[in-house]
C-alpha atoms as a PDB file:
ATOM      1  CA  UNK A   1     -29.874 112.002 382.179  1.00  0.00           C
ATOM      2  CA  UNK A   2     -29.243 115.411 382.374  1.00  0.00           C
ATOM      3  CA  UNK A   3     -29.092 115.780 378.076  1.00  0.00           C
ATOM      4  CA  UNK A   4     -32.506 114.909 378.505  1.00  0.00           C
ATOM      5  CA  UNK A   5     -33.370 117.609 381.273  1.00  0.00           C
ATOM      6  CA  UNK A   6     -32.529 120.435 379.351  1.00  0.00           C
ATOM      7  CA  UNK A   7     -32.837 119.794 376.026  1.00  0.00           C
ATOM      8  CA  UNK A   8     -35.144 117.142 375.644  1.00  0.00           C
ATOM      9  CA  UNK A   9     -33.265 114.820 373.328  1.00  0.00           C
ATOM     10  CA  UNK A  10     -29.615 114.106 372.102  1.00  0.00           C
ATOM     11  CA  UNK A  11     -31.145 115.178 369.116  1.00  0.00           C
ATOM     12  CA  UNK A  12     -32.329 118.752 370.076  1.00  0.00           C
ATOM     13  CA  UNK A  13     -28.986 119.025 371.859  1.00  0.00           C
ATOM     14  CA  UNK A  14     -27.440 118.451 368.703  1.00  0.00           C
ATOM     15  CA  UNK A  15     -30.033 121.138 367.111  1.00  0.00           C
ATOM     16  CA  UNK A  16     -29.044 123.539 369.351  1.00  0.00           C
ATOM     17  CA  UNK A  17     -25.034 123.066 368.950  1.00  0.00           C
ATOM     18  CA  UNK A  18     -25.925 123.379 365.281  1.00  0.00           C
ATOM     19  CA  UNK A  19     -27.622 126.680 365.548  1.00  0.00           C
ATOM     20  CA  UNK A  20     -25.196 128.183 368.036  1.00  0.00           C
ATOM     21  CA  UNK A  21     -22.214 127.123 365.427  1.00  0.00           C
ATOM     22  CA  UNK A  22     -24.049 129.118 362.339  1.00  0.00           C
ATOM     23  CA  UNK A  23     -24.728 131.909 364.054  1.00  0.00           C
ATOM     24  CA  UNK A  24     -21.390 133.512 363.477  1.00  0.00           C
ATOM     25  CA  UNK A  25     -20.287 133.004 360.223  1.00  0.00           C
ATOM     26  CA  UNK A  26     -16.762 133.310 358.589  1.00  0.00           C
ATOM     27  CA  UNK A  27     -17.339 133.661 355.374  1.00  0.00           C
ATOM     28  CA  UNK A  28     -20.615 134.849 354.798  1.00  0.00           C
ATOM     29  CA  UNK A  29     -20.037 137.827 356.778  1.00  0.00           C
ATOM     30  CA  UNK A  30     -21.975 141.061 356.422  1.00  0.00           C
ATOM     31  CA  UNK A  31     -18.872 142.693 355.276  1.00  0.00           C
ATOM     32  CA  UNK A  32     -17.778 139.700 352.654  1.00  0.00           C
ATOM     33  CA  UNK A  33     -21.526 139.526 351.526  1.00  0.00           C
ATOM     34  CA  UNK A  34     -22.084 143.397 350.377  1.00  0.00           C
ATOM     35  CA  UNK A  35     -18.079 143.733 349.337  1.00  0.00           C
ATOM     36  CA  UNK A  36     -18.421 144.855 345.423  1.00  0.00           C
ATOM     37  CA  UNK A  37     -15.973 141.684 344.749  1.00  0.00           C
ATOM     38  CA  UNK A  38     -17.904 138.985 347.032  1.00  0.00           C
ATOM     39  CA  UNK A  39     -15.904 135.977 345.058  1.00  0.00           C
ATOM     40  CA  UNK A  40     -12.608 137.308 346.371  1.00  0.00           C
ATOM     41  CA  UNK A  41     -13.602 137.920 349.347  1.00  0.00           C
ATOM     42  CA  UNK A  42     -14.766 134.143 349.669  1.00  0.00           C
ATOM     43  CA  UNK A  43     -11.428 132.754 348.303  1.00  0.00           C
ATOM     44  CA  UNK A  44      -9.626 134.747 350.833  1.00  0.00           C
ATOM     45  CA  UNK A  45     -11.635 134.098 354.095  1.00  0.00           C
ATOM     46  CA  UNK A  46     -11.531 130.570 352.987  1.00  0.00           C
ATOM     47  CA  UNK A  47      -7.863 130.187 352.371  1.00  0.00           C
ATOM     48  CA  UNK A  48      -7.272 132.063 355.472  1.00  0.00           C
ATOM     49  CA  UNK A  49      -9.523 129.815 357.727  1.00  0.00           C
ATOM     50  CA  UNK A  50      -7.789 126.809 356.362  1.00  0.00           C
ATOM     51  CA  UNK A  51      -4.056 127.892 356.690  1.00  0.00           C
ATOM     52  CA  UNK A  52      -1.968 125.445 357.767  1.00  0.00           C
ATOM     53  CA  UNK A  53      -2.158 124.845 361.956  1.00  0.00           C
ATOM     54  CA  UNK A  54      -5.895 126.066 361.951  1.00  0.00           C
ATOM     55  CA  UNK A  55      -8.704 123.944 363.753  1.00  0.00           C
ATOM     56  CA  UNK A  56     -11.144 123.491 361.339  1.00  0.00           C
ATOM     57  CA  UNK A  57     -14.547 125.208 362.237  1.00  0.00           C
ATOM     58  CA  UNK A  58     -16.308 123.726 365.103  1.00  0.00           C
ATOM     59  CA  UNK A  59     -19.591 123.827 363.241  1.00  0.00           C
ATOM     60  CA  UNK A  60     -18.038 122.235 359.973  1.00  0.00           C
ATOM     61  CA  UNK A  61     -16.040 119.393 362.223  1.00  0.00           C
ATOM     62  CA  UNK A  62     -19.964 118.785 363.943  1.00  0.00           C
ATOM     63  CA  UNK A  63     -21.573 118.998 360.536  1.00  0.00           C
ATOM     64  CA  UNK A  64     -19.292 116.626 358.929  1.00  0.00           C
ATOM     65  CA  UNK A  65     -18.547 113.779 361.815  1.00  0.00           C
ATOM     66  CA  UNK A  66     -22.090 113.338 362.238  1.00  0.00           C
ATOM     67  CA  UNK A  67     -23.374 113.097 358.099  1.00  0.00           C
ATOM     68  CA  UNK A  68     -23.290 109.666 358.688  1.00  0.00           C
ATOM     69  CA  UNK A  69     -26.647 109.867 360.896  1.00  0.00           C
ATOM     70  CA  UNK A  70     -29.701 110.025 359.294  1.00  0.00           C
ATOM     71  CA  UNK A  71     -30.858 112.358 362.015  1.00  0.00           C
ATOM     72  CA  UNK A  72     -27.838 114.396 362.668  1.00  0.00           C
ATOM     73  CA  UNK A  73     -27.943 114.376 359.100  1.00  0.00           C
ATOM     74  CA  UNK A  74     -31.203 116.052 358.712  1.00  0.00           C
ATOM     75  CA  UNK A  75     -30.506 118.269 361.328  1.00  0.00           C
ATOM     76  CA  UNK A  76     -27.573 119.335 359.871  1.00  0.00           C
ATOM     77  CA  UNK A  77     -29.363 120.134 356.072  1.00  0.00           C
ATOM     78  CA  UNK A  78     -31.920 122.000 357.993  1.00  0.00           C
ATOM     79  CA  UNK A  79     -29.356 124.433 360.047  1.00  0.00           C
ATOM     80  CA  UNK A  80     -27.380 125.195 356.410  1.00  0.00           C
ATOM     81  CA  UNK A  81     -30.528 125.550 354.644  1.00  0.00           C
ATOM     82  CA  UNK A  82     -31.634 128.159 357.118  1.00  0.00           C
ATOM     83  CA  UNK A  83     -28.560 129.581 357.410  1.00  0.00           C
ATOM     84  CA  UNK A  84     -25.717 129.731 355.140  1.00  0.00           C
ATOM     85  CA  UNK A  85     -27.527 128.950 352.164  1.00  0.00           C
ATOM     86  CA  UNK A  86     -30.542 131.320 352.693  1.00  0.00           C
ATOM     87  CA  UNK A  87     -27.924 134.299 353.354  1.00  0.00           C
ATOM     88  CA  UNK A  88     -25.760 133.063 350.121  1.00  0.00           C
ATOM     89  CA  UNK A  89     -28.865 132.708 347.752  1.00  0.00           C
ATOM     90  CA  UNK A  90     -30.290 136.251 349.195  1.00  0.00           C
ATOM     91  CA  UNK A  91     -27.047 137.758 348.477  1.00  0.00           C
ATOM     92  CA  UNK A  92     -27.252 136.466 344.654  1.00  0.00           C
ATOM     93  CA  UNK A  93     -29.024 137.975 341.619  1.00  0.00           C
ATOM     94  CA  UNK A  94     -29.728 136.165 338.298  1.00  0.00           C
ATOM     95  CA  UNK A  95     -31.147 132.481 338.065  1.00  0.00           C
ATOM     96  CA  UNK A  96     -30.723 129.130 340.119  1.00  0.00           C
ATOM     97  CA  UNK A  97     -29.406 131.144 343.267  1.00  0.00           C
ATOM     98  CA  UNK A  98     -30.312 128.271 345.434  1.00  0.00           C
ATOM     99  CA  UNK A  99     -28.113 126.085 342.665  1.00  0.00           C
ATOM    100  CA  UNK A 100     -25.582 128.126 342.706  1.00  0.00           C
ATOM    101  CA  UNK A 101     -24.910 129.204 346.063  1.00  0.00           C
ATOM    102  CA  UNK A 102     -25.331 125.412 347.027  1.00  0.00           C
ATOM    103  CA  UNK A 103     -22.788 124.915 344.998  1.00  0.00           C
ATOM    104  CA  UNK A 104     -20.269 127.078 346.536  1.00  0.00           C
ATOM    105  CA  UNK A 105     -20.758 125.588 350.019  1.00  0.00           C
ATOM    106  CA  UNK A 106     -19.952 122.431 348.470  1.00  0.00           C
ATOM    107  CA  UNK A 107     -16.838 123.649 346.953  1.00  0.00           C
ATOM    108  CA  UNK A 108     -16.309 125.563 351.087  1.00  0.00           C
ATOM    109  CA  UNK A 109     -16.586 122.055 352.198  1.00  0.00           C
ATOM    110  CA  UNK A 110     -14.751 120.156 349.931  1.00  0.00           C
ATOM    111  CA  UNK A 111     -11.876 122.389 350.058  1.00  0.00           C
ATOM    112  CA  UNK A 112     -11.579 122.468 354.069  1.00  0.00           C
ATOM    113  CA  UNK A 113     -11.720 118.709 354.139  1.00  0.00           C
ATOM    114  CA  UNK A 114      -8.787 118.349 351.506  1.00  0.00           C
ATOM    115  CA  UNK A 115      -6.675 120.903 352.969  1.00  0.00           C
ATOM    116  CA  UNK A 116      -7.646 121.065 356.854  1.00  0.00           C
ATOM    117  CA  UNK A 117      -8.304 116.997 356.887  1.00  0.00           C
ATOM    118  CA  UNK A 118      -7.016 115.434 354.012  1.00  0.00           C
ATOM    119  CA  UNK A 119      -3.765 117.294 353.902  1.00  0.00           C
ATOM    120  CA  UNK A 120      -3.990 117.428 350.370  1.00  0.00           C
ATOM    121  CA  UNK A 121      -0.428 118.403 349.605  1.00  0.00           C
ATOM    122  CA  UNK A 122      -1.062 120.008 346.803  1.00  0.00           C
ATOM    123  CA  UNK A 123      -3.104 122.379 349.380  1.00  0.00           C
ATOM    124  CA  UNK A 124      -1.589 122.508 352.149  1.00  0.00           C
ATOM    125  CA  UNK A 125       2.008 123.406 350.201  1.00  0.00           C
ATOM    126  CA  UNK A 126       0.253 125.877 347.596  1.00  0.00           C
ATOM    127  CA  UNK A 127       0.577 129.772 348.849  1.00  0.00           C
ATOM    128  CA  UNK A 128      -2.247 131.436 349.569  1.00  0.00           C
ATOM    129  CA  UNK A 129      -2.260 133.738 346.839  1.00  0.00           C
ATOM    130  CA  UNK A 130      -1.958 130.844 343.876  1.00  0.00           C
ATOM    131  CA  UNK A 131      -5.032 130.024 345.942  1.00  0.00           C
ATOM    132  CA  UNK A 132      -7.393 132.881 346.364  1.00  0.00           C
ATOM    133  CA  UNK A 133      -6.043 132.971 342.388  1.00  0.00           C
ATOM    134  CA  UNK A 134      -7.818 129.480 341.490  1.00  0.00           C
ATOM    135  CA  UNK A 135     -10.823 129.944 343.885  1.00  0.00           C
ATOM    136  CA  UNK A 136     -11.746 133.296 342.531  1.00  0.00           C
ATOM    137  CA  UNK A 137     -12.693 132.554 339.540  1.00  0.00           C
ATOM    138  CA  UNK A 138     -14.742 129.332 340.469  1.00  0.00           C
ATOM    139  CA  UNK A 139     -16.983 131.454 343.039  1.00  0.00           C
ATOM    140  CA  UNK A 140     -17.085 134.396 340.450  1.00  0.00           C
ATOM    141  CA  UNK A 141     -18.784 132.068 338.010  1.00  0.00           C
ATOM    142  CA  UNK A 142     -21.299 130.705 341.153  1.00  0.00           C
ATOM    143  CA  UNK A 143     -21.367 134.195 343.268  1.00  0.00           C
ATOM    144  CA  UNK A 144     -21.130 137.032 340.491  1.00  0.00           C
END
């Protein structure tokens, strides 16, 4: 099997399409992550990535098709705890930055699977700027 021939396992294939997927983020840019208003900039690149007609992320599809494996799973956790929430938490001052920036990927998640998924009308029908307007706020409170 040629899986097997270059990468050893399904399993470290899947480790390696994990890694290749967080290795250019969307949200957690440079840019977004030393912007003076870093919540707004989150509500924005996440409305924007979710618009209607956009293909969710191919790392967040992998991520979240596969949560049902134990392994994937783990996989998975280990990639966004390396990744996205080391760079969030780093990015934070005050206490419980590992709470709080786990926090906000949750809310990142949740919201692409209601609006991208779901098709939460309430989502998909909202404009943008109503929102950035509602997110703001939330990752404020989590982000500073």
């Amino acid at each position: 099997m040629l899986v097997n021939r270059y990468f050893g396992s399904k399993e470290k294939l899947f480790a390696e399409a994990a890694a290749a997927a967080s290795s250019s983020p969307v949200i957690l840019t440079r840019e977004n992550l030393s912007a003076s208003d870093l919540a707004g900039r989150m509500a924005a690149a996440l409305v924007d990535i979710t618009k209607a007609n956009e293909t969710p992320l191919d790392g967040f599809l992998m991520m979240l098709r596969s949560a049902s494996s134990k392994e994937a799973a783990k996989i998975g956790r280990k990639q966004i705890t390396q990744h996205q929430l080391k760079t969030l938490a780093e990015a934070l001052r005050g206490d419980h930055v590992d709470e709080r920036a786990a926090i906000a990927l949750a809310i990142v998640a949740g919201f692409q699977v209601m609006r991208q998924m779901v098709g939460l009308p309430a989502l998909t029908d909202a404009k943008p700027d109503v929102l950035r307007d509602i997110l703001t706020p939330l990752f404020r409170e989590l982000v500073g």
